[in-house]
PDB file of N, CA and C in Angstrom:
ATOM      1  N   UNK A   1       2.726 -21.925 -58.080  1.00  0.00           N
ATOM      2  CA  UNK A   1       2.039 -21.921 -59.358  1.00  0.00           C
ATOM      3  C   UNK A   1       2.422 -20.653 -60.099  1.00  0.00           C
ATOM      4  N   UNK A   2       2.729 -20.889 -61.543  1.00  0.00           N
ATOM      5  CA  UNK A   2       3.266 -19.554 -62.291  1.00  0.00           C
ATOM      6  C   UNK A   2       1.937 -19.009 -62.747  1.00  0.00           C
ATOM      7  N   UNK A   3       2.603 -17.665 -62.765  1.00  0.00           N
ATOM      8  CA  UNK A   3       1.100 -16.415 -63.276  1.00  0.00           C
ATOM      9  C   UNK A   3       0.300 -17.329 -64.277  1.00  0.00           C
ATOM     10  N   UNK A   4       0.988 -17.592 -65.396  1.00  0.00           N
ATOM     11  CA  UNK A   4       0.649 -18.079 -66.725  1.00  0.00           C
ATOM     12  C   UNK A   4      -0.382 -19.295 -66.241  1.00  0.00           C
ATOM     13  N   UNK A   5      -0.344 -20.321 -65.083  1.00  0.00           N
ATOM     14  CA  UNK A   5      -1.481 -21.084 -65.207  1.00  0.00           C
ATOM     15  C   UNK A   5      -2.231 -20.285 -64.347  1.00  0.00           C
ATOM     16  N   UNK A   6      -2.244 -19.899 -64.073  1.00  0.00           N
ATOM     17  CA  UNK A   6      -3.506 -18.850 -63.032  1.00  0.00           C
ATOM     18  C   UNK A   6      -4.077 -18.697 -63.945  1.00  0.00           C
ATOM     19  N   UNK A   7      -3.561 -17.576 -65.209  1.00  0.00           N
ATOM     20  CA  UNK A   7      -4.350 -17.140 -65.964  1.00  0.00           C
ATOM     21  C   UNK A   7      -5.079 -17.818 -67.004  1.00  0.00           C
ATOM     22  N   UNK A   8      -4.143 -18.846 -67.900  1.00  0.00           N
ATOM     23  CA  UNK A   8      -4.786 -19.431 -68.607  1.00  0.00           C
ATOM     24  C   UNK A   8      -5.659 -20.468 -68.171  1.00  0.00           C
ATOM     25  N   UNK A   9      -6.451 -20.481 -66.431  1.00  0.00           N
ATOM     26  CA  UNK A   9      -7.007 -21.987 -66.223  1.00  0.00           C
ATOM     27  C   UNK A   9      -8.034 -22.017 -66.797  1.00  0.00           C
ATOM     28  N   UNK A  10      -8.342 -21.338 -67.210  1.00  0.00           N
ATOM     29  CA  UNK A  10      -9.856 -21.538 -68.087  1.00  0.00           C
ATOM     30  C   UNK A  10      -9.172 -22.189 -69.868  1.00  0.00           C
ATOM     31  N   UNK A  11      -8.022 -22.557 -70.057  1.00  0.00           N
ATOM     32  CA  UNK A  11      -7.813 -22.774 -71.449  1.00  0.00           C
ATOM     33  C   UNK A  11      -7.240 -24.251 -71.041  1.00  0.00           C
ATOM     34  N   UNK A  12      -6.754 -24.552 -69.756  1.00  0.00           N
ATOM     35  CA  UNK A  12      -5.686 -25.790 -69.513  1.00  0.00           C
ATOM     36  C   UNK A  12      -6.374 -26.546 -69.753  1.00  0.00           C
ATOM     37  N   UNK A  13      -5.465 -27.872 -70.022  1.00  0.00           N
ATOM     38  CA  UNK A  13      -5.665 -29.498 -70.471  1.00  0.00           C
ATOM     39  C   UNK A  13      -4.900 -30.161 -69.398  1.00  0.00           C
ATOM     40  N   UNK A  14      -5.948 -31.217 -69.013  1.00  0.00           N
ATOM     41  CA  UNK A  14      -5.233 -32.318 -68.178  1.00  0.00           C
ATOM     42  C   UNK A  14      -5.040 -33.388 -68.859  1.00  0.00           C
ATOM     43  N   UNK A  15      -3.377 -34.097 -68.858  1.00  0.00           N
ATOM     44  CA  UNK A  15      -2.899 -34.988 -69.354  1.00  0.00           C
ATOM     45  C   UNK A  15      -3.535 -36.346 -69.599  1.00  0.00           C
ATOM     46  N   UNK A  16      -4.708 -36.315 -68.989  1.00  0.00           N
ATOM     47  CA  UNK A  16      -5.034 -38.044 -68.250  1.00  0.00           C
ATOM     48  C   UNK A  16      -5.925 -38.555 -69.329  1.00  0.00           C
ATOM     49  N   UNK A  17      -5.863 -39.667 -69.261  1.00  0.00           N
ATOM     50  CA  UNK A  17      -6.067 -40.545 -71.187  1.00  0.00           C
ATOM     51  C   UNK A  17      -7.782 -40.575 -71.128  1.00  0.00           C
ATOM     52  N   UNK A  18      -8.568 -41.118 -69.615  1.00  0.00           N
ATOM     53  CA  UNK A  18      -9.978 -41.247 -69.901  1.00  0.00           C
ATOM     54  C   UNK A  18     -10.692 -39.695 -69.879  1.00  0.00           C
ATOM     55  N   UNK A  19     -11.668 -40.090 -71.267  1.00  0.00           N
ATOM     56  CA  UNK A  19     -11.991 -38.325 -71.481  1.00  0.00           C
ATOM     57  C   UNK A  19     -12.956 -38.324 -70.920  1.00  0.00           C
ATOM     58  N   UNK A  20     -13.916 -39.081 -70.262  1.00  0.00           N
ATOM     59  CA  UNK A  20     -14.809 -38.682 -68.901  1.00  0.00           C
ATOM     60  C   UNK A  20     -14.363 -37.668 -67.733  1.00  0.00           C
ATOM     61  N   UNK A  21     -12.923 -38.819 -67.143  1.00  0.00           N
ATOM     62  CA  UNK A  21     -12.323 -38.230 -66.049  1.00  0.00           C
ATOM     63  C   UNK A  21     -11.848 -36.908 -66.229  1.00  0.00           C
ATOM     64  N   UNK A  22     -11.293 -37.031 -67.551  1.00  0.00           N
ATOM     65  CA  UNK A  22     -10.524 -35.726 -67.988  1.00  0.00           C
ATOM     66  C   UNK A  22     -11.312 -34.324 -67.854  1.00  0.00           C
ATOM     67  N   UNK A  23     -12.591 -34.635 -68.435  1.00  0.00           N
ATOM     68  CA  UNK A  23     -13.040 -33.483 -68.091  1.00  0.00           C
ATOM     69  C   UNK A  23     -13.750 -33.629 -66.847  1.00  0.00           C
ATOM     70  N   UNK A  24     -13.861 -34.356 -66.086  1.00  0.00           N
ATOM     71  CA  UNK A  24     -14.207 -33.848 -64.436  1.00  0.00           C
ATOM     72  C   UNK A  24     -13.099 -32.863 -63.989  1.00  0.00           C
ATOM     73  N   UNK A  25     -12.077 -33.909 -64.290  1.00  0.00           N
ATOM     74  CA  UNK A  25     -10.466 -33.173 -63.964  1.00  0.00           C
ATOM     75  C   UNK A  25      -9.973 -31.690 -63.815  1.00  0.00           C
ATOM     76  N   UNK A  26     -10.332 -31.501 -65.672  1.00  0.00           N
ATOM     77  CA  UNK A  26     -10.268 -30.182 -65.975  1.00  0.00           C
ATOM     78  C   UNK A  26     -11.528 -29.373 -65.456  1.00  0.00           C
ATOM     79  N   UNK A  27     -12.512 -29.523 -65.320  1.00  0.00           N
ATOM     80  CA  UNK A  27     -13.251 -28.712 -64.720  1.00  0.00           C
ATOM     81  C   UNK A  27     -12.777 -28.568 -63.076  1.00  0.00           C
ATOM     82  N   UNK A  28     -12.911 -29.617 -62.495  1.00  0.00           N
ATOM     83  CA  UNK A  28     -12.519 -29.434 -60.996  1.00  0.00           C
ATOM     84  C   UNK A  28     -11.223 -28.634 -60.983  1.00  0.00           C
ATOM     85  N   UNK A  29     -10.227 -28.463 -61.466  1.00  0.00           N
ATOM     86  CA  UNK A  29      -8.845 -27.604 -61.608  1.00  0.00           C
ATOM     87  C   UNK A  29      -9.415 -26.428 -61.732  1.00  0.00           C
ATOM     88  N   UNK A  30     -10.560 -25.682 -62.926  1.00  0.00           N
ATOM     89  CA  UNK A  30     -10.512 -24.812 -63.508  1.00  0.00           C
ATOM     90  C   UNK A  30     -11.400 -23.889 -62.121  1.00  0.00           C
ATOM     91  N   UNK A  31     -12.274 -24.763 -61.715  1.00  0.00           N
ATOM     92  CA  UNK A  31     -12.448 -24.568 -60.250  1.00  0.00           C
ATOM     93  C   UNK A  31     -11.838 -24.001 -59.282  1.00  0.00           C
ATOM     94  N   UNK A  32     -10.812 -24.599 -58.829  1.00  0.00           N
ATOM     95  CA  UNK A  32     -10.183 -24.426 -57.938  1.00  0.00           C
ATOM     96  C   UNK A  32      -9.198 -23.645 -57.867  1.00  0.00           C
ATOM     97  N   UNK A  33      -8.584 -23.546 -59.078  1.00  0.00           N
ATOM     98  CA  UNK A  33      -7.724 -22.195 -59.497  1.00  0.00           C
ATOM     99  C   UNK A  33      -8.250 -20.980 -59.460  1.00  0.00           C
ATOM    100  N   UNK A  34      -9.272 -20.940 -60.509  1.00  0.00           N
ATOM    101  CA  UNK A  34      -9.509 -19.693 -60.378  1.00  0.00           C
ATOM    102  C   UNK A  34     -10.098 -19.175 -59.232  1.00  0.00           C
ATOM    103  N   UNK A  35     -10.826 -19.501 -58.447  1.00  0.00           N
ATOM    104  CA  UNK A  35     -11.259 -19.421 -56.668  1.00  0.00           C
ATOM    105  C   UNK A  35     -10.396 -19.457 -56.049  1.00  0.00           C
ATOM    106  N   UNK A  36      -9.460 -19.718 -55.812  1.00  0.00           N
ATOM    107  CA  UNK A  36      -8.485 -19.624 -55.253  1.00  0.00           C
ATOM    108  C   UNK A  36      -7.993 -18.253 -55.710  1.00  0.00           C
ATOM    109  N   UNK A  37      -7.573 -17.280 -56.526  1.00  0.00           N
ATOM    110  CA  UNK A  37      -6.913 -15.942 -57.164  1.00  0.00           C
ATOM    111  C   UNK A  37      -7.581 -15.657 -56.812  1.00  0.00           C
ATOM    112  N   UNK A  38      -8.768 -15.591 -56.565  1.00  0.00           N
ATOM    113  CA  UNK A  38      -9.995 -14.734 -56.575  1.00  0.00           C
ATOM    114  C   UNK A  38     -10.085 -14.530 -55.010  1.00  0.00           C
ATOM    115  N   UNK A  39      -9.802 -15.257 -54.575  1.00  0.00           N
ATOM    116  CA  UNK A  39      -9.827 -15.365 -52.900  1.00  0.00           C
ATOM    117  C   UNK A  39      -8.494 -14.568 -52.381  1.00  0.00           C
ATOM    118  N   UNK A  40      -7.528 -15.076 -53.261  1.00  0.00           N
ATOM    119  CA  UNK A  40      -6.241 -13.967 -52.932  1.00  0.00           C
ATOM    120  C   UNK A  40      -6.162 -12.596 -52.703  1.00  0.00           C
ATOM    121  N   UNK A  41      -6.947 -12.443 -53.968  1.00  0.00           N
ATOM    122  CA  UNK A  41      -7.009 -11.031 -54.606  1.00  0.00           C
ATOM    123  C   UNK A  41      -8.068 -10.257 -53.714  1.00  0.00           C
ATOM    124  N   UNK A  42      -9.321 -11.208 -53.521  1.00  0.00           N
ATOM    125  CA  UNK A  42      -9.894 -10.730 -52.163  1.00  0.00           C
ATOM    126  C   UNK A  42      -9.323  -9.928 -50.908  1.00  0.00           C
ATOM    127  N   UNK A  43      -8.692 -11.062 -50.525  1.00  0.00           N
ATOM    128  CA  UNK A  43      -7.817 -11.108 -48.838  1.00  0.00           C
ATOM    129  C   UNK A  43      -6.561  -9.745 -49.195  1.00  0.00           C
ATOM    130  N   UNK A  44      -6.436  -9.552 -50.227  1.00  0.00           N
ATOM    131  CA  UNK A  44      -5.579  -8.541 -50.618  1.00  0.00           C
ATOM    132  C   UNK A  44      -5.726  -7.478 -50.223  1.00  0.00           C
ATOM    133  N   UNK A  45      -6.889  -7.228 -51.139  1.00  0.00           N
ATOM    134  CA  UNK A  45      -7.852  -6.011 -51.144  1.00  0.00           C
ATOM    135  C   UNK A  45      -8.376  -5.623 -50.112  1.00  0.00           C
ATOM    136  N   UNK A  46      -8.705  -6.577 -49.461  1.00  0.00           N
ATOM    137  CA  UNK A  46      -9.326  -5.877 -47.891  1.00  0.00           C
ATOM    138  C   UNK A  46      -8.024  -5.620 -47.126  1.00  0.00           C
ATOM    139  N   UNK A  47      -7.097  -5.952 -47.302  1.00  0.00           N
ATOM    140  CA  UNK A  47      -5.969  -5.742 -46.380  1.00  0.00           C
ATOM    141  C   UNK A  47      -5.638  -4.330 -47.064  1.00  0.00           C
ATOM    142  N   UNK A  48      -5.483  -4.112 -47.830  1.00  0.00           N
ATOM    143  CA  UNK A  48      -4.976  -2.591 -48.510  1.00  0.00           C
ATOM    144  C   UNK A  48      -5.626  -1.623 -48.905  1.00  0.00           C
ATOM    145  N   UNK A  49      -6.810  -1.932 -48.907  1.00  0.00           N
ATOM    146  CA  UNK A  49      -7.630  -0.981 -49.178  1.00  0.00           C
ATOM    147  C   UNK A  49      -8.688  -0.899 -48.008  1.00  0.00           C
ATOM    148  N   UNK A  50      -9.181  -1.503 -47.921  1.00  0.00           N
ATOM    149  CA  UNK A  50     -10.371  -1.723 -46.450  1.00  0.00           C
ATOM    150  C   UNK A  50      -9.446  -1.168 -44.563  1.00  0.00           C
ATOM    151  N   UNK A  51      -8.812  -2.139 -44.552  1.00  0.00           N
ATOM    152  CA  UNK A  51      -7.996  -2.057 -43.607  1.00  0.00           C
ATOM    153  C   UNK A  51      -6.963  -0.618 -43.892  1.00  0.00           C
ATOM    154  N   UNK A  52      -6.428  -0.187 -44.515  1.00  0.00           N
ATOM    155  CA  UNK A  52      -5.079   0.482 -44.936  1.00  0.00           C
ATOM    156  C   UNK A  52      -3.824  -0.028 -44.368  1.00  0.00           C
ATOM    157  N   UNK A  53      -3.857  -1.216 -44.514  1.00  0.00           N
ATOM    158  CA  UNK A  53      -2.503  -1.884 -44.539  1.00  0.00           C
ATOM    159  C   UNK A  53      -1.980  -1.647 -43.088  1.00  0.00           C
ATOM    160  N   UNK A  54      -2.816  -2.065 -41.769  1.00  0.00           N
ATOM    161  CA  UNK A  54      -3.242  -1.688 -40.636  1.00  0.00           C
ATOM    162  C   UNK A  54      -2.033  -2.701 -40.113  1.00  0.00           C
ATOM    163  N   UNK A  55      -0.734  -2.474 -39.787  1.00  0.00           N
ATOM    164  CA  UNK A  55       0.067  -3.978 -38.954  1.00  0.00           C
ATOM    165  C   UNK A  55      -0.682  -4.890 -38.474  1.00  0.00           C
ATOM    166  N   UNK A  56      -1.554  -4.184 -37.537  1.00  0.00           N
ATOM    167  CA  UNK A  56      -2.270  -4.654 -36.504  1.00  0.00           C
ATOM    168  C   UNK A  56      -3.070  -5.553 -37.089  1.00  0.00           C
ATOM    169  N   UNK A  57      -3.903  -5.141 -37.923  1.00  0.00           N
ATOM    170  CA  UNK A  57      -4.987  -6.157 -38.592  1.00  0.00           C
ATOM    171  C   UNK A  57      -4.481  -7.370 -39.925  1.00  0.00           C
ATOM    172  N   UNK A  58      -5.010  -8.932 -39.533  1.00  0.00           N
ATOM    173  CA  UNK A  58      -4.839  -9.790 -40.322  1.00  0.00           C
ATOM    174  C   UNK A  58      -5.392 -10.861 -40.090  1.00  0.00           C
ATOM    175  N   UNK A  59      -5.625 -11.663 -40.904  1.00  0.00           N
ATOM    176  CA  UNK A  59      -6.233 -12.751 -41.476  1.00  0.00           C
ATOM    177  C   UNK A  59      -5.361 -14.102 -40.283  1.00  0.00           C
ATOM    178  N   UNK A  60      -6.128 -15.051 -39.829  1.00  0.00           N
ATOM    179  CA  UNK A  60      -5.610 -15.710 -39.232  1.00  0.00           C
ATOM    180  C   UNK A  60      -5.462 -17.094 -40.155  1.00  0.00           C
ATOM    181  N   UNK A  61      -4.938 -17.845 -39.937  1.00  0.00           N
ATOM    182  CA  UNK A  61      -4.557 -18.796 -40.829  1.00  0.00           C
ATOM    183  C   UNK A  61      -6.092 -19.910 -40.609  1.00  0.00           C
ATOM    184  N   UNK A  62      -6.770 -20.019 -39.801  1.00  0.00           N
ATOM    185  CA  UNK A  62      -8.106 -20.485 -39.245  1.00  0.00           C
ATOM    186  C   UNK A  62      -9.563 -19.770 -40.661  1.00  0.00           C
ATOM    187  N   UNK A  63      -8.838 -18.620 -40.563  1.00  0.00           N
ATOM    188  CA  UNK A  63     -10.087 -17.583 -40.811  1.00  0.00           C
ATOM    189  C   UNK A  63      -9.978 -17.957 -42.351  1.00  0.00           C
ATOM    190  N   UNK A  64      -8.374 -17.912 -43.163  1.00  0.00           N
ATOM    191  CA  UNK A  64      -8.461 -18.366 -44.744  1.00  0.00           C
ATOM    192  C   UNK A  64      -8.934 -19.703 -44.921  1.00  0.00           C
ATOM    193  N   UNK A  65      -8.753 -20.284 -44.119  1.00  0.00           N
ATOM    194  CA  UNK A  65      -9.203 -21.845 -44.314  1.00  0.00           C
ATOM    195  C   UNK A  65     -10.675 -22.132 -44.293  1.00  0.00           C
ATOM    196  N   UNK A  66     -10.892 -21.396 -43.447  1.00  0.00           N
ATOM    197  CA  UNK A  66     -12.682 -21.712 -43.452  1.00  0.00           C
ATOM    198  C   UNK A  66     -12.915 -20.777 -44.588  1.00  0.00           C
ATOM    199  N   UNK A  67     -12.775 -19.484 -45.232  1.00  0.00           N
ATOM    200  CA  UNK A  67     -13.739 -18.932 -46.286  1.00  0.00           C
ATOM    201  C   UNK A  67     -13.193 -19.578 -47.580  1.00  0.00           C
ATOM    202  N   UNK A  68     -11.866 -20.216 -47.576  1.00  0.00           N
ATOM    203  CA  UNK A  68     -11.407 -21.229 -48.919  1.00  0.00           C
ATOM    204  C   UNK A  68     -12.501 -22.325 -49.111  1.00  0.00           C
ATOM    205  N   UNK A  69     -12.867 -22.928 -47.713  1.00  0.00           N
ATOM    206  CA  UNK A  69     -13.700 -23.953 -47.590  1.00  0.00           C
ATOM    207  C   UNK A  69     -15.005 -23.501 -48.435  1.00  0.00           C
ATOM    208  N   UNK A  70     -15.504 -22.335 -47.885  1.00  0.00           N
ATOM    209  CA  UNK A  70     -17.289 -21.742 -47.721  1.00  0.00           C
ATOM    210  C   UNK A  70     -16.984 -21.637 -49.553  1.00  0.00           C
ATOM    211  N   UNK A  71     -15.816 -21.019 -49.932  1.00  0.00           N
ATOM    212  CA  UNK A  71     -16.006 -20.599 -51.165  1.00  0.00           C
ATOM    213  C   UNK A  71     -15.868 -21.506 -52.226  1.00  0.00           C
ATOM    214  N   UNK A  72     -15.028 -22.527 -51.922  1.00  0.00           N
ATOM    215  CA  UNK A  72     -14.933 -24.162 -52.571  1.00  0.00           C
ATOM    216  C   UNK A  72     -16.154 -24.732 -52.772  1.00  0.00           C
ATOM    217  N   UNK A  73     -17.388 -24.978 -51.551  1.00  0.00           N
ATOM    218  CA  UNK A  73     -18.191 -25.378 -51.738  1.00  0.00           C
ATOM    219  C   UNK A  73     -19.249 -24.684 -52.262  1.00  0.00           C
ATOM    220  N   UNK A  74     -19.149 -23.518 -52.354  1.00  0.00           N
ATOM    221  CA  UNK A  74     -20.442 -22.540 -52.946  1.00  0.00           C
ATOM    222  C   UNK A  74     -19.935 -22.688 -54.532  1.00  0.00           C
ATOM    223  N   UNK A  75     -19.185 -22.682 -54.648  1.00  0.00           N
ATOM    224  CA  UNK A  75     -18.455 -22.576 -56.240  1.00  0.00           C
ATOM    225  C   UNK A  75     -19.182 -24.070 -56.973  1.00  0.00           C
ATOM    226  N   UNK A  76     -18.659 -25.415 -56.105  1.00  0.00           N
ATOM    227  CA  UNK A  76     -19.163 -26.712 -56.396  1.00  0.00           C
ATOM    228  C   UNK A  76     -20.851 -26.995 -56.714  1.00  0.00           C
ATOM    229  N   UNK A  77     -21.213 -26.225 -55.083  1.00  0.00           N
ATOM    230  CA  UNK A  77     -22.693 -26.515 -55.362  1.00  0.00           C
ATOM    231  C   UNK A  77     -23.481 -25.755 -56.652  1.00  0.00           C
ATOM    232  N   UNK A  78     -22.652 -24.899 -56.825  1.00  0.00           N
ATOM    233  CA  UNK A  78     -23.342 -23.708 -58.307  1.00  0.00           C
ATOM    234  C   UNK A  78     -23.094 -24.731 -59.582  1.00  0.00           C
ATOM    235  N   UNK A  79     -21.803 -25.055 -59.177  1.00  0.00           N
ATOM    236  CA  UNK A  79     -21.469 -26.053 -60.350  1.00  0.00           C
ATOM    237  C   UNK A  79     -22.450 -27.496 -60.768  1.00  0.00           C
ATOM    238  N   UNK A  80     -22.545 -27.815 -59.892  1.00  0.00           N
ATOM    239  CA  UNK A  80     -23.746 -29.439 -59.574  1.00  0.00           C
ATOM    240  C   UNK A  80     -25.089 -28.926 -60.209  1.00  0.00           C
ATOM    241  N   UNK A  81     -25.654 -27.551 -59.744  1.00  0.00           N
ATOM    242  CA  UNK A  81     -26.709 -27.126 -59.933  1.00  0.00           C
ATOM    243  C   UNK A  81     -26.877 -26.937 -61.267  1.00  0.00           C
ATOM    244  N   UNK A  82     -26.230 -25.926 -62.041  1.00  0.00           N
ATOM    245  CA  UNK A  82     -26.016 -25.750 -63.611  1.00  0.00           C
ATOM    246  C   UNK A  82     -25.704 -27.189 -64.228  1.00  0.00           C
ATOM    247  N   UNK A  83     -25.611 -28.180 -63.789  1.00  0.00           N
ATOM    248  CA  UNK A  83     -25.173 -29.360 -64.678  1.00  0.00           C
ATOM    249  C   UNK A  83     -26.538 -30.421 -64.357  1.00  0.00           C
ATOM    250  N   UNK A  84     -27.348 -30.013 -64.023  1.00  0.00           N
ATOM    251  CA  UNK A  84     -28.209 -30.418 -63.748  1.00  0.00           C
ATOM    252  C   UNK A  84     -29.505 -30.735 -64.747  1.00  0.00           C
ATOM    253  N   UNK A  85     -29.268 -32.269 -65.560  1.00  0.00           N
ATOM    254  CA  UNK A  85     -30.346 -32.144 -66.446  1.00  0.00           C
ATOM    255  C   UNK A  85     -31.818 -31.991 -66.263  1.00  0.00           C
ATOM    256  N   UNK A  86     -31.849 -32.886 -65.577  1.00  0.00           N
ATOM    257  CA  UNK A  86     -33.289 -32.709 -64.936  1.00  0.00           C
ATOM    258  C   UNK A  86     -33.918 -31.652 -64.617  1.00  0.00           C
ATOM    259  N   UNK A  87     -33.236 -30.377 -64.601  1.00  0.00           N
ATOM    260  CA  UNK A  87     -34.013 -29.288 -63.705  1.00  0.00           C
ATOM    261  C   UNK A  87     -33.314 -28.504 -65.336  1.00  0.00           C
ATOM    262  N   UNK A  88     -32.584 -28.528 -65.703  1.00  0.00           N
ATOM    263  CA  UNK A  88     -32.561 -27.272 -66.394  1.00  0.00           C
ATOM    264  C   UNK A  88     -32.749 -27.930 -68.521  1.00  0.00           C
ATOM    265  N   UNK A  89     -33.127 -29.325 -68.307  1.00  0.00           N
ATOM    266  CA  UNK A  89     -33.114 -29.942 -69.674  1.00  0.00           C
ATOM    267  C   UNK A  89     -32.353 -29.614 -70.473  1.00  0.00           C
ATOM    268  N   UNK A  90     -32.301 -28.779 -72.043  1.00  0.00           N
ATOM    269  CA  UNK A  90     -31.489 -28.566 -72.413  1.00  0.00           C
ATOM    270  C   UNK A  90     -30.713 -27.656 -72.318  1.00  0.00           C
ATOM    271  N   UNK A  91     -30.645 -26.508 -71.223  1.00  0.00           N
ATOM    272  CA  UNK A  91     -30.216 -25.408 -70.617  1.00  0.00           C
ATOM    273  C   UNK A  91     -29.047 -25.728 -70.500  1.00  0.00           C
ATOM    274  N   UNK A  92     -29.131 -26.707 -69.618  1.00  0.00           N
ATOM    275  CA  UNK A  92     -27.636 -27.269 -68.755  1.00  0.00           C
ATOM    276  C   UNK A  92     -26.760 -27.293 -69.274  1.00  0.00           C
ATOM    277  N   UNK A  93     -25.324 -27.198 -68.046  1.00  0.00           N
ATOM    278  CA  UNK A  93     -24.454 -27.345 -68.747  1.00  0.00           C
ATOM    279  C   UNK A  93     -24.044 -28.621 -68.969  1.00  0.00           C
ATOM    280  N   UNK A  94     -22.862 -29.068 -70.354  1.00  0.00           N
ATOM    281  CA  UNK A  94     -22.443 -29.990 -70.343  1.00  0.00           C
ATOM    282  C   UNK A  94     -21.468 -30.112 -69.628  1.00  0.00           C
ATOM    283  N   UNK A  95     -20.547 -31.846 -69.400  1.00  0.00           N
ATOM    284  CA  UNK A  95     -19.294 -31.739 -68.496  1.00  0.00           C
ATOM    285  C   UNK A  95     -18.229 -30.671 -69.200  1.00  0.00           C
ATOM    286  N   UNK A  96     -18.153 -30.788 -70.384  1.00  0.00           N
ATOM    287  CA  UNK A  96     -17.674 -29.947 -71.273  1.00  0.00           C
ATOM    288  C   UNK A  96     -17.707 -28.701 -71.424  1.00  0.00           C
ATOM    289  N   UNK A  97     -18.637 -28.075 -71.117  1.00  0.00           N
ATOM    290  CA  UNK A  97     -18.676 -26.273 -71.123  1.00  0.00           C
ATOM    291  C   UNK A  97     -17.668 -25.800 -69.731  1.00  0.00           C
ATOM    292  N   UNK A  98     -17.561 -24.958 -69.859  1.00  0.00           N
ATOM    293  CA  UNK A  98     -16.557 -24.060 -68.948  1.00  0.00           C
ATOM    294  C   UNK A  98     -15.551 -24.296 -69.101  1.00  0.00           C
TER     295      UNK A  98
END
């Protein structure tokens, strides 16, 4: 993935003709992208700054998979929650915001 959609995922458009899906689409992308950098940039940071870039110390391929997971679904369930008419009436978000 190039820098440029990393950065702009909060501006991207998905191609796909039904504008229901479309914006599930685009929201679920805008999701997952940006959690994902964010998780990078995480795992980064503790490696270079926390750790000091320790050989010895690293991330097992087990260990990214499960906090991609924990952080996928904490991201989703925040998401479900804020879209939530019933509980937040006209608060909420639409499929459309974000």
């Amino acid at each position: 993935m190039k820098m440029r959609s990393i950065i702009g995922c909060s501006v991207a458009r998905s191609p796909l003709t039904s504008k229901e899906r479309s914006l599930g689409a685009q929201r679920r992308q805008r999701i997952l992208v940006s959690e994902a950098a964010f998780l990078i940039w995480r795992l980064r940071c503790e490696r270079v700054i926390k750790y000091a870039n320790e050989p010895t110390r690293f991330v097992s391929e087990k260990e990214i998979v499960n906090r991609w997971r924990a952080t996928v679904e904490r991201r989703i369930r925040l998401d479900i929650q804020f879209t939530n008419r019933h509980r937040f009436r006209p608060r909420a978000l639409s499929l459309a915001a974000m």
